[in-house]
N, C-alpha and C. Protein backbone atom coordinates (compact mmCIF):
# COMPACT_ATOMS: atom_id res chain seq x y z
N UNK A 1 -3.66 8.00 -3.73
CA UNK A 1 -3.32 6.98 -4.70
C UNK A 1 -1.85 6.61 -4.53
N UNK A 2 -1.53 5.37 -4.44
CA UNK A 2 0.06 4.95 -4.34
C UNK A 2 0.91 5.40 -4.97
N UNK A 3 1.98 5.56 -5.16
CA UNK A 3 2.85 6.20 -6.26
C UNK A 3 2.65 5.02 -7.75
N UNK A 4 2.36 3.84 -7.09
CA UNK A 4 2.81 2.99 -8.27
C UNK A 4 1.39 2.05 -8.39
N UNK A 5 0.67 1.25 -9.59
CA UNK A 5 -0.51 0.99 -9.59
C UNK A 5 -0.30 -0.05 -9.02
N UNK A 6 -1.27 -1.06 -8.33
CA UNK A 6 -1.65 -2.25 -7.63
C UNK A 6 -1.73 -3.16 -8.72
N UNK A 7 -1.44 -4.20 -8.31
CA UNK A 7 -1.90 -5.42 -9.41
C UNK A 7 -3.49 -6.36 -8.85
N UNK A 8 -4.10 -6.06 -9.76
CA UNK A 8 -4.99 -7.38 -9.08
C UNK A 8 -4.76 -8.58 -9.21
N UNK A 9 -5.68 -9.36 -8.20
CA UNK A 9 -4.92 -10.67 -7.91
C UNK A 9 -5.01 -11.61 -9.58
N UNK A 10 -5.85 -11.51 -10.47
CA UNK A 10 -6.20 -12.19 -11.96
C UNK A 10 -4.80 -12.15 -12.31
N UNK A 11 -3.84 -10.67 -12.38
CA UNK A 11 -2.79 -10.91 -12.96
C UNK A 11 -1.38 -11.58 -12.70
N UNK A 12 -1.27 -12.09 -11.52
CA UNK A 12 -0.42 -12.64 -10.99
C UNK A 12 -0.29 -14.03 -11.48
N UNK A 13 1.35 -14.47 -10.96
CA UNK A 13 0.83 -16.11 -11.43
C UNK A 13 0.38 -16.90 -10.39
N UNK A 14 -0.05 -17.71 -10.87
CA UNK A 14 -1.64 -18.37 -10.19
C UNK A 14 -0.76 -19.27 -8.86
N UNK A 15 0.46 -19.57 -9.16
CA UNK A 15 1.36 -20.19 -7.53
C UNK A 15 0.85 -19.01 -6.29
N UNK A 16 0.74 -18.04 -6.75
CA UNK A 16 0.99 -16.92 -6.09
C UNK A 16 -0.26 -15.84 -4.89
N UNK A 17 -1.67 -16.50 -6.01
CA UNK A 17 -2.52 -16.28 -6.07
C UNK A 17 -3.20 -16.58 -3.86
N UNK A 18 -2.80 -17.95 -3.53
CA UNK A 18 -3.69 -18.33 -2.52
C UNK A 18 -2.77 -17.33 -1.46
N UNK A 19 -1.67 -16.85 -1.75
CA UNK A 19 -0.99 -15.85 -0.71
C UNK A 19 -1.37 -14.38 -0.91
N UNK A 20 -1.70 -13.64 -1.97
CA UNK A 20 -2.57 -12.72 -2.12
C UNK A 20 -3.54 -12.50 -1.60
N UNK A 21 -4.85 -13.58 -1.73
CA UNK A 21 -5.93 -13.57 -1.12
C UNK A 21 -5.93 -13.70 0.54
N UNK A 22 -4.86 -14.88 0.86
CA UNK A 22 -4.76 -15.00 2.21
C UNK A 22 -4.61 -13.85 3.02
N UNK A 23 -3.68 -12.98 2.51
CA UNK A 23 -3.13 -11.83 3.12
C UNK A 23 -3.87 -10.50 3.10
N UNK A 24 -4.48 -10.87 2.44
CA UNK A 24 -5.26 -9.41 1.76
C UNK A 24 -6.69 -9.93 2.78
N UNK A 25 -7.04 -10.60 2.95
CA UNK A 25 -7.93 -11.32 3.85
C UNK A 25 -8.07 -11.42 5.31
N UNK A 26 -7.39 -12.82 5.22
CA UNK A 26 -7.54 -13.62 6.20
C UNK A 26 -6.58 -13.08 6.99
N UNK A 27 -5.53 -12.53 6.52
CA UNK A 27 -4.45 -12.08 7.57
C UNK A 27 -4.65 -10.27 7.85
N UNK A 28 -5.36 -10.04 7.31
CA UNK A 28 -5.73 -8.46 7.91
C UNK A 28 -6.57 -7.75 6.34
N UNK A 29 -6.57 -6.87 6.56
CA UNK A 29 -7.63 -5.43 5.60
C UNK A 29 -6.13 -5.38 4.99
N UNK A 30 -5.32 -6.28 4.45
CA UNK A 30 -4.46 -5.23 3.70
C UNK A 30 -4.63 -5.40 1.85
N UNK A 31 -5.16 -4.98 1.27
CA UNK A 31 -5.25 -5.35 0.11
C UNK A 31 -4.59 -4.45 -0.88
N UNK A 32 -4.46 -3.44 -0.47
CA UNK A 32 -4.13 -2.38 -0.37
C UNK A 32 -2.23 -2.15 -1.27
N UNK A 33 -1.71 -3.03 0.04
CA UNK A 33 -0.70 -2.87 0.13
C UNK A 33 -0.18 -4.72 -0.77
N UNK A 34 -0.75 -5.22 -0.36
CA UNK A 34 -0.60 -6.24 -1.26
C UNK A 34 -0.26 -6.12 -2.74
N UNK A 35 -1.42 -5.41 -3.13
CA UNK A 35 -1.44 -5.09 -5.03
C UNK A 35 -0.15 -4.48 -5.32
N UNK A 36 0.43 -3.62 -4.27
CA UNK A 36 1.70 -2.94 -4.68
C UNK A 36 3.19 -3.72 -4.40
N UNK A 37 2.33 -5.02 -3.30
CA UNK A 37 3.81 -5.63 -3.57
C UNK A 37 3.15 -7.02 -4.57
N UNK A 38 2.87 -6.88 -4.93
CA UNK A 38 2.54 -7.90 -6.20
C UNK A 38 3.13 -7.47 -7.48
N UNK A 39 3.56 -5.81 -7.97
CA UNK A 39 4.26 -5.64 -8.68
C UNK A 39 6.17 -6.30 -8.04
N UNK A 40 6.43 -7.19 -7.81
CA UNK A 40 7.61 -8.02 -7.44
C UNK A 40 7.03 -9.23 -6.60
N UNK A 41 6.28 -10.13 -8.04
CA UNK A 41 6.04 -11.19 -7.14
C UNK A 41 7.26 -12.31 -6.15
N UNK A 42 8.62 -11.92 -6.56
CA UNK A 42 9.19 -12.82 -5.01
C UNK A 42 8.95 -12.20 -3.85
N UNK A 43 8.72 -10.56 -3.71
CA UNK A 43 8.69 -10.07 -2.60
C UNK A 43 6.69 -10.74 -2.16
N UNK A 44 6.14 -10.92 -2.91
CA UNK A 44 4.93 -10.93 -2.06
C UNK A 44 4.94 -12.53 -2.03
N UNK A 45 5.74 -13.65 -2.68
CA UNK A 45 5.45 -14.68 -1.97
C UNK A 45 6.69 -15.17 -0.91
N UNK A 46 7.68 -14.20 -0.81
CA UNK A 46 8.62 -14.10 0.12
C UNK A 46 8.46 -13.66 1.31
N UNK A 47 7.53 -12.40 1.55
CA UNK A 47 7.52 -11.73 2.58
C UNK A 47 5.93 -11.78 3.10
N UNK A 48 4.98 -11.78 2.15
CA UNK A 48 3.67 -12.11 2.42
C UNK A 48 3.78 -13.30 2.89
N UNK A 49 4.46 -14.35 2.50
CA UNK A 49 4.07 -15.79 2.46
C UNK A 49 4.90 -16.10 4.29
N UNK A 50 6.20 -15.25 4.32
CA UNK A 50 6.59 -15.12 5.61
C UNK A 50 6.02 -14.96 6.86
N UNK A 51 4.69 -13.61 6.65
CA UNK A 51 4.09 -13.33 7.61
C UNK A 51 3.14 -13.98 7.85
N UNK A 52 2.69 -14.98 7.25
CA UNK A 52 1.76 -15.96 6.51
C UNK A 52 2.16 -16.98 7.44
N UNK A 53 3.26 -17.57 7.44
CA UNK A 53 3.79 -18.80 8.09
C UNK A 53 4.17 -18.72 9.41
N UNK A 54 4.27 -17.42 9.75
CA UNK A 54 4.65 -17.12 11.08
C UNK A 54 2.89 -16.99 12.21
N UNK A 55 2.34 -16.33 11.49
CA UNK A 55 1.15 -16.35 11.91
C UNK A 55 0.14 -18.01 12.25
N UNK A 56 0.62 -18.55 11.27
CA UNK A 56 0.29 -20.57 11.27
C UNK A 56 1.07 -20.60 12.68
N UNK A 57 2.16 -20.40 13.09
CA UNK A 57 2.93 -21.02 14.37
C UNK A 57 3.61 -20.18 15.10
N UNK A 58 2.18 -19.49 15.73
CA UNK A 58 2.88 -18.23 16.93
C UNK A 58 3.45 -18.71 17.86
N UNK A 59 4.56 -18.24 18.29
CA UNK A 59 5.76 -18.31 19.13
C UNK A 59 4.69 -17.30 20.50
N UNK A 60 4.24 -16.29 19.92
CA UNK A 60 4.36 -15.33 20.98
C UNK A 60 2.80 -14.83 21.14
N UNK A 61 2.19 -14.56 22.23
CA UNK A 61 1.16 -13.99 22.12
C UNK A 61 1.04 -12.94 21.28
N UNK A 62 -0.39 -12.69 20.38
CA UNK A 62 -0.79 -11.83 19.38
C UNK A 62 -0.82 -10.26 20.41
N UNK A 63 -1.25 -10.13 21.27
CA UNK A 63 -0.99 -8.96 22.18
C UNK A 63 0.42 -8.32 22.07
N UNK A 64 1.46 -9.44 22.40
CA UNK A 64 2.54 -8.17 22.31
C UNK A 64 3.19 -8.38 20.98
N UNK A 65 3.07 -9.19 19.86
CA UNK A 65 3.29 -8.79 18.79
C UNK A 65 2.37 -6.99 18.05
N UNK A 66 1.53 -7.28 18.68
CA UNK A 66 0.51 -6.12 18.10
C UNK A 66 0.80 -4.65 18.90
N UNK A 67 1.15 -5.21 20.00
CA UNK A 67 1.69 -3.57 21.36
C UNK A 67 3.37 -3.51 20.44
N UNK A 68 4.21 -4.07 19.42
CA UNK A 68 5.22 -3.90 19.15
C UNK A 68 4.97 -3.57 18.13
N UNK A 69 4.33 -3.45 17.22
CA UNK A 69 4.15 -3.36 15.51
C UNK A 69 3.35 -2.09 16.04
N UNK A 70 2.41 -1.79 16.85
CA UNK A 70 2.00 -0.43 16.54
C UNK A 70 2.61 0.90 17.52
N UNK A 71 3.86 0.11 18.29
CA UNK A 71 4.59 1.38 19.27
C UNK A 71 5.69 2.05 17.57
N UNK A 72 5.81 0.44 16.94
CA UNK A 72 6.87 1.06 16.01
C UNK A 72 6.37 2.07 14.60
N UNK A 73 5.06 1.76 14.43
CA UNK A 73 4.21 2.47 13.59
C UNK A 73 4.20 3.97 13.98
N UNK A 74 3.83 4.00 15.38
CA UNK A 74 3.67 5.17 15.75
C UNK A 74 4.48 6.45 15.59
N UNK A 75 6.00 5.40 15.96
CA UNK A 75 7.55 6.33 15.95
C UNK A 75 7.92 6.55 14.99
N UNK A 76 7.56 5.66 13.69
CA UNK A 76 7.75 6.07 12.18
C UNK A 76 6.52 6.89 11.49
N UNK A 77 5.69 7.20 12.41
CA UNK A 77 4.30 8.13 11.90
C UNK A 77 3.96 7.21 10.64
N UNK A 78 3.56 6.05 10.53
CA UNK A 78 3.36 5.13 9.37
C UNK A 78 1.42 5.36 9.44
N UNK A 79 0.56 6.57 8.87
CA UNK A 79 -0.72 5.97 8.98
C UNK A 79 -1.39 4.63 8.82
N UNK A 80 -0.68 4.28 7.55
CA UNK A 80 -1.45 3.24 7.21
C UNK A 80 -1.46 1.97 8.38
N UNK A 81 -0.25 1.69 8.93
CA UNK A 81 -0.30 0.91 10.21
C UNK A 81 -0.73 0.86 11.04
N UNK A 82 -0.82 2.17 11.54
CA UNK A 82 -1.60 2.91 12.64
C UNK A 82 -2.93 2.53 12.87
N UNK A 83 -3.31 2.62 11.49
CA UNK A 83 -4.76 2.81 11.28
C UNK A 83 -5.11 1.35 11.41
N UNK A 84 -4.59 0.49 10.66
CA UNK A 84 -4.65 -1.10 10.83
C UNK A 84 -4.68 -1.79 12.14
N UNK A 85 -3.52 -1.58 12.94
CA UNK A 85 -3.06 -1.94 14.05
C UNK A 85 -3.89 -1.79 15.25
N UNK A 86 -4.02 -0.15 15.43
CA UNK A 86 -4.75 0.14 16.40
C UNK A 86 -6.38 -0.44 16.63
N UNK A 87 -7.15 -0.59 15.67
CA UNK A 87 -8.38 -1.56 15.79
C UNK A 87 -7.82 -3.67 16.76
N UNK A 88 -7.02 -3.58 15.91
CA UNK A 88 -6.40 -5.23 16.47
C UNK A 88 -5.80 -4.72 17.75
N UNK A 89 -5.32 -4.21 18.32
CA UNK A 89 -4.47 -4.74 19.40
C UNK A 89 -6.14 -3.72 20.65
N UNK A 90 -6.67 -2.97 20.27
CA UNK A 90 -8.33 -3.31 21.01
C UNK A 90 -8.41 -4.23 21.24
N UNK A 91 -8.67 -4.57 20.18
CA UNK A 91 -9.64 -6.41 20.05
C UNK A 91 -8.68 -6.99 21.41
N UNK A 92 -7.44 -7.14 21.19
CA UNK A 92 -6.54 -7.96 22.35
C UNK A 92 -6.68 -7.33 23.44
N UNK A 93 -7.92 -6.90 23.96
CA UNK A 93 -8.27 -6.39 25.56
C UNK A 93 -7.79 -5.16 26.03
N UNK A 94 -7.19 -4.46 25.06
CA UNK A 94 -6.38 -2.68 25.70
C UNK A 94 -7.14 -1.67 25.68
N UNK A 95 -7.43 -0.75 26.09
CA UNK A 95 -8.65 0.13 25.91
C UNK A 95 -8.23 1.17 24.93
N UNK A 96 -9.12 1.82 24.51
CA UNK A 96 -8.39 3.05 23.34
C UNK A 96 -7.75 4.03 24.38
N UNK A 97 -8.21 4.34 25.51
CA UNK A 97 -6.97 5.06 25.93
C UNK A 97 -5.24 4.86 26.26
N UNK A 98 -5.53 3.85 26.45
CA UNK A 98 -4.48 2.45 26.79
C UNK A 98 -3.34 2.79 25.64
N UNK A 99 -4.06 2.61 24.75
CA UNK A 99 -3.88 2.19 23.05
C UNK A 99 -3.42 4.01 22.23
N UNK A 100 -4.31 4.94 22.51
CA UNK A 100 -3.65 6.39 22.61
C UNK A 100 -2.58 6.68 23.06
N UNK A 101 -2.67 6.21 24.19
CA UNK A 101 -1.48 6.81 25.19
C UNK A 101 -0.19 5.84 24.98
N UNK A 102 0.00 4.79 23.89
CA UNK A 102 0.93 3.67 24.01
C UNK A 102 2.02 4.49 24.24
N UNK A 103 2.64 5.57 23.80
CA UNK A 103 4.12 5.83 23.84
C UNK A 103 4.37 6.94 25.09
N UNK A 104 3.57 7.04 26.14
CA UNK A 104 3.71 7.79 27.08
C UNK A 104 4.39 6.86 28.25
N UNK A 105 5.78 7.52 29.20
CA UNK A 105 6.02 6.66 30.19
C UNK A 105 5.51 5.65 30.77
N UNK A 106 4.12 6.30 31.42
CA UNK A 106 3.22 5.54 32.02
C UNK A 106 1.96 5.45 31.77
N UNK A 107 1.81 4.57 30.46
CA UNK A 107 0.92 4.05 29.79
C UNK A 107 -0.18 3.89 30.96
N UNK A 108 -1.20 4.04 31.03
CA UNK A 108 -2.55 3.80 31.62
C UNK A 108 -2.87 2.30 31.04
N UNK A 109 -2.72 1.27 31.90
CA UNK A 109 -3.55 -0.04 31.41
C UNK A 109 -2.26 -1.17 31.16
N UNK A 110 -1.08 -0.67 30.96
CA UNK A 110 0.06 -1.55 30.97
C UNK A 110 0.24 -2.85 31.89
N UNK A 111 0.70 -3.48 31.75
CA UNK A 111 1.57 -4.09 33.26
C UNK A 111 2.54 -4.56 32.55
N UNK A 112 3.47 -4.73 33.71
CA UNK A 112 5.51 -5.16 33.54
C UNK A 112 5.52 -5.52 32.02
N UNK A 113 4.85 -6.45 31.70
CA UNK A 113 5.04 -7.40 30.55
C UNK A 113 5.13 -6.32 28.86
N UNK A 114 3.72 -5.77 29.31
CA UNK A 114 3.34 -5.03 28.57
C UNK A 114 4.71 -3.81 28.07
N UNK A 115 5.15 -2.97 29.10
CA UNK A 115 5.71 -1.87 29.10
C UNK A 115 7.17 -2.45 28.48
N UNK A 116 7.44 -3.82 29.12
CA UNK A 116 8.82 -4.43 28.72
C UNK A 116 8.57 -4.55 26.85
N UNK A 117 7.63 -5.13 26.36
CA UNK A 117 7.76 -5.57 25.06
C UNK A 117 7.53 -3.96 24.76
N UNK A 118 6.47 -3.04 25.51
CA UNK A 118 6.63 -1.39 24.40
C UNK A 118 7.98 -0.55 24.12
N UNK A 119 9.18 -0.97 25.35
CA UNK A 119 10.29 -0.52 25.74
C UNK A 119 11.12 -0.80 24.65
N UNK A 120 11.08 -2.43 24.31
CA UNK A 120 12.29 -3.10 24.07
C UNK A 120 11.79 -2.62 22.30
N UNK A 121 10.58 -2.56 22.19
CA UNK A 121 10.66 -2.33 20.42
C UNK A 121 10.53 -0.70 20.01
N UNK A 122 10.86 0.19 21.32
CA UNK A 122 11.20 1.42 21.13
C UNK A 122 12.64 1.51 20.82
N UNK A 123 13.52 0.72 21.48
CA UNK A 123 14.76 0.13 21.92
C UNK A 123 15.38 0.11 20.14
N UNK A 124 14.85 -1.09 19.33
CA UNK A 124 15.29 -1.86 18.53
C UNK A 124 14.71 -1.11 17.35
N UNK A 125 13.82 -0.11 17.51
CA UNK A 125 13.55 1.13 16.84
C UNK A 125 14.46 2.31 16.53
N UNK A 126 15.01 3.00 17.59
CA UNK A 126 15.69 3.85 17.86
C UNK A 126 17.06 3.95 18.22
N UNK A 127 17.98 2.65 18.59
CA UNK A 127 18.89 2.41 18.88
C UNK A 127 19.35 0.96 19.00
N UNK A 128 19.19 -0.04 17.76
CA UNK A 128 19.14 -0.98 18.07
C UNK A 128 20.40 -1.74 18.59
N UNK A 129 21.44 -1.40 18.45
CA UNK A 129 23.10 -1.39 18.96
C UNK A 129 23.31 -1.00 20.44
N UNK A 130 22.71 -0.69 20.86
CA UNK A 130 23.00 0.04 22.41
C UNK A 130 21.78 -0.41 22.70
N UNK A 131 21.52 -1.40 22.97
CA UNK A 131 20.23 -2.14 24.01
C UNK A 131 21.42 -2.51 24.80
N UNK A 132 21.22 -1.99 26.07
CA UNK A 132 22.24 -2.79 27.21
C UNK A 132 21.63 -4.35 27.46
N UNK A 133 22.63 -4.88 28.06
CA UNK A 133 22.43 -6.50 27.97
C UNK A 133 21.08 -6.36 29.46
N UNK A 134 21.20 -5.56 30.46
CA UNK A 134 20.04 -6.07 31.22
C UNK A 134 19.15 -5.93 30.66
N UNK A 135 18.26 -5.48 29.55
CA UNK A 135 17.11 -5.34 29.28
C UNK A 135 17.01 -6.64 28.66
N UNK A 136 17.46 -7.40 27.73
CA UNK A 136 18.04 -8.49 27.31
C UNK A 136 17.76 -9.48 28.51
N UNK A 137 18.00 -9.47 29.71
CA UNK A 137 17.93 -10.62 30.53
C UNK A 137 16.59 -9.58 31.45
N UNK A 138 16.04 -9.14 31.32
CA UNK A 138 14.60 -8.56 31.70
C UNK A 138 13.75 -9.16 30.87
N UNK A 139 13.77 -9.39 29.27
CA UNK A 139 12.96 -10.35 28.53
C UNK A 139 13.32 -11.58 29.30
N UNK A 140 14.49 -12.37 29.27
CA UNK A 140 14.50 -13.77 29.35
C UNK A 140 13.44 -14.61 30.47
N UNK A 141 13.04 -13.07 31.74
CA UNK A 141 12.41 -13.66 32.58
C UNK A 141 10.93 -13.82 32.01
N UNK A 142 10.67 -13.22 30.48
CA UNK A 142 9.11 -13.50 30.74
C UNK A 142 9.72 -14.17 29.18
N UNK A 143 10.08 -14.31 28.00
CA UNK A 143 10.27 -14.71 26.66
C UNK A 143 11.28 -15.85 26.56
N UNK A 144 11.21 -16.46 26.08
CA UNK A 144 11.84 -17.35 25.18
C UNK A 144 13.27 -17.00 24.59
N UNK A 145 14.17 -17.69 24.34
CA UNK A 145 14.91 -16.76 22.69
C UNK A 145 14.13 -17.10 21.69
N UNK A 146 13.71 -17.70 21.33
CA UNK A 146 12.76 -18.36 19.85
C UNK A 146 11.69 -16.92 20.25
N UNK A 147 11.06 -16.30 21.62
CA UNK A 147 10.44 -15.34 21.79
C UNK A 147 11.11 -14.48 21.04
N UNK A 148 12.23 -14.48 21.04
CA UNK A 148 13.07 -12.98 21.60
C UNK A 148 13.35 -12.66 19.94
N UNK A 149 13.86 -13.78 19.48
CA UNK A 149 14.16 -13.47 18.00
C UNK A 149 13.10 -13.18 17.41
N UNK A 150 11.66 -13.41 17.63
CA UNK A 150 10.49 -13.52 16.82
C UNK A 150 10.32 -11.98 16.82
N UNK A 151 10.11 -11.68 18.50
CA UNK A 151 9.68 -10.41 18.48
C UNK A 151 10.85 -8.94 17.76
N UNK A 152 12.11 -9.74 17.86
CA UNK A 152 12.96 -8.44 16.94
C UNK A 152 12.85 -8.95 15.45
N UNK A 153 12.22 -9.86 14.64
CA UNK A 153 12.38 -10.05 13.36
C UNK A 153 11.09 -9.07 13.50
N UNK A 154 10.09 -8.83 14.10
CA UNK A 154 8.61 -8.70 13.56
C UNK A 154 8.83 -6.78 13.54
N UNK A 155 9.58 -6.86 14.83
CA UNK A 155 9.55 -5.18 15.15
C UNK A 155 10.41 -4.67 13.81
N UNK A 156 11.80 -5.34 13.44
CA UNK A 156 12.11 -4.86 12.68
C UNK A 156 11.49 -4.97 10.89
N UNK A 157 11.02 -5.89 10.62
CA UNK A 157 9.75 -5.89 9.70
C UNK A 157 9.00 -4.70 9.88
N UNK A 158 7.97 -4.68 10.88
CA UNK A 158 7.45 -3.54 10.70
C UNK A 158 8.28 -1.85 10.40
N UNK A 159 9.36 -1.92 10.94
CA UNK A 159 9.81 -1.00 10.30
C UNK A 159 10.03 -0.65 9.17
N UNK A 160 10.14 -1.98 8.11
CA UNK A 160 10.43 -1.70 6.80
C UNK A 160 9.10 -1.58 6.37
N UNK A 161 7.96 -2.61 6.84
CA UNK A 161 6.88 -2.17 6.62
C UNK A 161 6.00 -0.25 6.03
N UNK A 162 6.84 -0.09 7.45
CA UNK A 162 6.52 1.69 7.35
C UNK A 162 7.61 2.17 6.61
N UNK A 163 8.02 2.07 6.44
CA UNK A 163 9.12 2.85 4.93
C UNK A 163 8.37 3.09 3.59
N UNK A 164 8.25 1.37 3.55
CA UNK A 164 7.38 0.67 1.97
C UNK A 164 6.16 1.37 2.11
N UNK A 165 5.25 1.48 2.94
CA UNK A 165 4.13 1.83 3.22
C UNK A 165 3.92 3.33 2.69
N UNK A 166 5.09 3.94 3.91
CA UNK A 166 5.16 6.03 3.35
C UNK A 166 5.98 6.25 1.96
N UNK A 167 6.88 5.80 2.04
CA UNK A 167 7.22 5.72 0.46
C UNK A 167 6.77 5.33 -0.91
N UNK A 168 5.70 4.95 -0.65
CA UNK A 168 5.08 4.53 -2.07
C UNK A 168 3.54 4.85 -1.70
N UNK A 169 3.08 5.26 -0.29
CA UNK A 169 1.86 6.21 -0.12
C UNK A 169 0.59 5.09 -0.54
N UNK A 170 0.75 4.38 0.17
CA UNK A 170 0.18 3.07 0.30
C UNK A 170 -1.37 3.77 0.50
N UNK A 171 -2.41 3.43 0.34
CA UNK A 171 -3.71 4.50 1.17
C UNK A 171 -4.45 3.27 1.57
N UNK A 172 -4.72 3.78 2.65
CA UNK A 172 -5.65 2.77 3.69
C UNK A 172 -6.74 2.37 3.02
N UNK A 173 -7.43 1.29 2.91
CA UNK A 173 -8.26 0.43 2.54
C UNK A 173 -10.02 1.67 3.20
């Protein structure tokens, strides 16, 4: 049980309401975690409504957004992410061993692309100040900057993600 009770969606105000459902929905199994940020509705039409709008106009393939949100889940031992994540980034063609083994050197099932986005959000995980600049121009050959910023707003999101998540003992759907 969460530390703190969920709100259902009836009690919210009703502006608020089509980003609840969306998210709790259409944008993944999280319902969970929703109800608990619905006790501070700016945070759930701020940050729900964020992930919400970003998802309307992907910058970046859903693959390595999903190989970055669950390398960073992993390193913060976040279950509830884990548990979420790892079904979706399957779906995006990785095998469960693939997907087991994400934080081992030599991932089974990787290629360049792959290992670069698992690297760089181990990177921005663990040391985000000391990313030397070549890794930085190792993205540019396959990302964007509009890539580049997307994928460090999302990695670092998910980190707070897993904070909010273990700290208030979010329980998986």
């Amino acid at each position: 049980m969460a530390r703190v009770p969920g709100v259902d969606i009836e009690a919210i105000p009703k502006e608020l309401k089509s980003i609840y459902k969306k998210y709790s929905t259409d944008y993944g199994p999280f319902e969970n975690q929703v109800k608990v940020f619905a006790q501070r509705p700016p945070a759930l039409k701020h940050i729900m409504g964020l992930l919400l709008e970003l998802d309307q106009e992907p910058v970046l393939p859903k693959k390595y957004l999903e190989i970055a949100i669950l390398v960073v889940s992993r390193l913060n031992e976040c279950e509830y992410c884990v548990a979420h994540h790892t079904p979706r980034l399957i779906a995006h063609g990785l095998s469960e061993e693939t997907v087991d083994r994400i934080l081992e050197p030599n991932c089974p099932g990787f290629n360049e692309v792959d290992l670069l986005v698992r690297d760089f959000a181990i990177q921005v995980t663990q040391k985000p100040g000391r990313i030397p600049e070549k890794d930085f121009d190792s993205l540019r050959q396959h990302f964007s900057d509009e890539q580049i910023v997307e994928l460090v707003l999302r990695i670092a999101l998910c980190g707070f993600f897993n904070r909010f998540n273990d700290a208030l003992k979010i329980e998986i759907e």
